[in-house]
C-alpha atoms as a PDB file:
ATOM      1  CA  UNK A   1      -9.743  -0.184   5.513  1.00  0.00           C
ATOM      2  CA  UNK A   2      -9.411  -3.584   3.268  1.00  0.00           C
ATOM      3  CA  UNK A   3     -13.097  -3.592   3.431  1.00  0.00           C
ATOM      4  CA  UNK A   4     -13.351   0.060   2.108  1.00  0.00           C
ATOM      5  CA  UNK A   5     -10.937  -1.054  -0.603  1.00  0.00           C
ATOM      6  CA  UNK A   6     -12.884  -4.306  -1.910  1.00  0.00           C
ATOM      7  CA  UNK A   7     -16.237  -1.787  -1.962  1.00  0.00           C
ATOM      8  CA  UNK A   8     -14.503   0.579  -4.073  1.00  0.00           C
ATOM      9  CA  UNK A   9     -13.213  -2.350  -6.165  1.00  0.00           C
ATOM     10  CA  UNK A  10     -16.636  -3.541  -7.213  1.00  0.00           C
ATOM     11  CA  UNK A  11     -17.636   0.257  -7.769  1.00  0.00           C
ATOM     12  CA  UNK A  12     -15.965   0.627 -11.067  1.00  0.00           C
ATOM     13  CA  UNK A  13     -17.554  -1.885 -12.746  1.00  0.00           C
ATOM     14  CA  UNK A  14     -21.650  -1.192 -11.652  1.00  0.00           C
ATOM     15  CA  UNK A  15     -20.692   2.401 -12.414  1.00  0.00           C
ATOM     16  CA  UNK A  16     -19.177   1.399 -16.060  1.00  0.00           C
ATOM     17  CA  UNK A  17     -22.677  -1.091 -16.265  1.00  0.00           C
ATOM     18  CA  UNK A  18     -24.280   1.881 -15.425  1.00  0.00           C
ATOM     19  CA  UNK A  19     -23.064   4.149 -18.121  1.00  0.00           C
ATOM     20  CA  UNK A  20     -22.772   1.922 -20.969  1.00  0.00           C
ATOM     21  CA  UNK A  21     -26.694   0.327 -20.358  1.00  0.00           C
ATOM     22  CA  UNK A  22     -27.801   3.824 -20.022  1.00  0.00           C
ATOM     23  CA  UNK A  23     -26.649   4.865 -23.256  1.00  0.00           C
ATOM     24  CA  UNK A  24     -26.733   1.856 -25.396  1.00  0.00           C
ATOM     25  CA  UNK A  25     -29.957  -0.074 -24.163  1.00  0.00           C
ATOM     26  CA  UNK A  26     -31.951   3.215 -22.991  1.00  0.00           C
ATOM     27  CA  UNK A  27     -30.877   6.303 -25.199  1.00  0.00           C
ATOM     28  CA  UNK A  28     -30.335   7.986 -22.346  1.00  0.00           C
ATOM     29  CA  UNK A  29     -27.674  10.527 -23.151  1.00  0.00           C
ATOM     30  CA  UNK A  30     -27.306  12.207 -19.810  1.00  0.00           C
ATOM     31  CA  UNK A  31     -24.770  10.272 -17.924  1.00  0.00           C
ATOM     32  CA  UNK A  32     -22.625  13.121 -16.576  1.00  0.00           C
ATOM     33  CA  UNK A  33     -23.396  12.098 -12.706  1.00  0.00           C
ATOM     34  CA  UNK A  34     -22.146   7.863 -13.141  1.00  0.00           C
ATOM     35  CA  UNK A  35     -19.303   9.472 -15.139  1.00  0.00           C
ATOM     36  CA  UNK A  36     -18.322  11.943 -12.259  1.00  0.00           C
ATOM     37  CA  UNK A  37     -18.984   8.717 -10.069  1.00  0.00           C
ATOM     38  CA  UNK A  38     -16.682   6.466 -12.307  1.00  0.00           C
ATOM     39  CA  UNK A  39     -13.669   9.192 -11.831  1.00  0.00           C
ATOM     40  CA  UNK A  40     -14.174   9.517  -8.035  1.00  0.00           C
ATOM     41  CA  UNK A  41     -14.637   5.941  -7.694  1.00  0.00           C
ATOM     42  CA  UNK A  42     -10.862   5.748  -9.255  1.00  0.00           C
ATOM     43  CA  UNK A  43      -9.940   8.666  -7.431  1.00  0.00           C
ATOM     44  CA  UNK A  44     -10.904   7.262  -3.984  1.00  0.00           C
ATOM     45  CA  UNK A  45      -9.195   3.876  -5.012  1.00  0.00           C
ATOM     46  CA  UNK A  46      -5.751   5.455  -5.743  1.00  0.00           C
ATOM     47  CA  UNK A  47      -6.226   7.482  -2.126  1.00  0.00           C
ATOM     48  CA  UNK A  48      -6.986   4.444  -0.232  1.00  0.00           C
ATOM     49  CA  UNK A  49      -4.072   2.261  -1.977  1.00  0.00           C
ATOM     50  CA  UNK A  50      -1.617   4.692  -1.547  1.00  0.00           C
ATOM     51  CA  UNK A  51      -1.972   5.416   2.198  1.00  0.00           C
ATOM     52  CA  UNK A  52      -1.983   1.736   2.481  1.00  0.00           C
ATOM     53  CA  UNK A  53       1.130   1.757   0.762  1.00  0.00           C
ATOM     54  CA  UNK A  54       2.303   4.340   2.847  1.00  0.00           C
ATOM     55  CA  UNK A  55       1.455   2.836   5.922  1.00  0.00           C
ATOM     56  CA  UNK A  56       3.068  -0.356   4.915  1.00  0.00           C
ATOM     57  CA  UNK A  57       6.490   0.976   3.657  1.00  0.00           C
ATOM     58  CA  UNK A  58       6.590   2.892   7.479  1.00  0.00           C
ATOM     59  CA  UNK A  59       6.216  -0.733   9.036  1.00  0.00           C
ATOM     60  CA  UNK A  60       8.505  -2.681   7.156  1.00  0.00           C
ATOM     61  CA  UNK A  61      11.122   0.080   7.663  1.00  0.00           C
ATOM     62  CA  UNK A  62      10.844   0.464  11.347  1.00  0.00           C
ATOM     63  CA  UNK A  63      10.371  -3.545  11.263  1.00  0.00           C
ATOM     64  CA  UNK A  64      13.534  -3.542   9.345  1.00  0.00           C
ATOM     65  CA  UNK A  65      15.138  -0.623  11.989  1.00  0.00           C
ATOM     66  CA  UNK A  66      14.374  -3.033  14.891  1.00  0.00           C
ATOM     67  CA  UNK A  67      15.647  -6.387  13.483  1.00  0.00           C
ATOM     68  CA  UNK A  68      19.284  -4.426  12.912  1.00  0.00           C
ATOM     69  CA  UNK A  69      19.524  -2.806  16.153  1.00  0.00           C
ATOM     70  CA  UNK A  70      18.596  -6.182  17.851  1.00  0.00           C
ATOM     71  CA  UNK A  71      21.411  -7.826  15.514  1.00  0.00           C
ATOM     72  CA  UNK A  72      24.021  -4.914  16.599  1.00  0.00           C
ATOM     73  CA  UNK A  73      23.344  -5.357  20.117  1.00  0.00           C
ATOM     74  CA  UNK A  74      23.824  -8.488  20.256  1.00  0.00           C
ATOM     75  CA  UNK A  75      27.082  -8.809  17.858  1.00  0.00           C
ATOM     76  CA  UNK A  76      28.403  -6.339  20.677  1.00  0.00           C
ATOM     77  CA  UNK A  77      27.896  -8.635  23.175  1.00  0.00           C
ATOM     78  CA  UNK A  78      29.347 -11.648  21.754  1.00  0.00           C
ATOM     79  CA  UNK A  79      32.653 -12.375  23.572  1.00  0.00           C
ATOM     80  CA  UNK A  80      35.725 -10.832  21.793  1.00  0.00           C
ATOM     81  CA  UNK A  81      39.100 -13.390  21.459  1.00  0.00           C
ATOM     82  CA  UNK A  82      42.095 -10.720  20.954  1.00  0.00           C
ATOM     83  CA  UNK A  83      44.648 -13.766  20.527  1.00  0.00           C
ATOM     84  CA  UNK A  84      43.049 -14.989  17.368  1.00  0.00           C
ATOM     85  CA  UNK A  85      42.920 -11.695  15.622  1.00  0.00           C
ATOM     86  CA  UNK A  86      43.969 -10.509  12.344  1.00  0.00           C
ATOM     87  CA  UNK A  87      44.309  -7.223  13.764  1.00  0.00           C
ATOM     88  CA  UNK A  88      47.348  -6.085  15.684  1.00  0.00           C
ATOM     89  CA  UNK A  89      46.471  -5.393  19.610  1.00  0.00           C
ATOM     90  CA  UNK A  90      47.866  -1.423  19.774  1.00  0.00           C
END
């Protein structure tokens, strides 16, 4: 996927070459296909960096999920000393 990313990432700027010597070095006026490329070029960029962003944020959260539940099972197993605590025994 981070190769589909860095692809896309040089796309934008041969497309904008494209355009720009098209019309200013060859008078070519008809540049309504690199255009349409230049916006789907962005368009496919945004996709593929938000469901990597996606795909991330789910990791780190069940990464995050685990690391508590490990932490909470093993505060429950430490041993528990009644006679030193601030709380009354009932």
């Amino acid at each position: 996927m981070r190769a589909h990313l860095h692809r896309l990432a040089f796309a934008y700027p041969q497309l904008a070459q494209t355009i720009i010597d098209d019309v200013t070095h060859g008078g070519r006026t008809n540049f309504l296909w690199p255009a349409i490329g230049l916006v789907a070029a962005f368009l496919f960029r945004d996709l593929f960096n938000s469901v990597r962003i996606l795909v991330n944020n789910v990791f780190e959260q069940n990464v995050i999920y685990d690391i508590r539940r490990d932490v909470f099972s093993r505060v429950q197993r430490l041993p528990s000393d009644t006679s030193t605590s601030a709380l009354p025994a009932i």
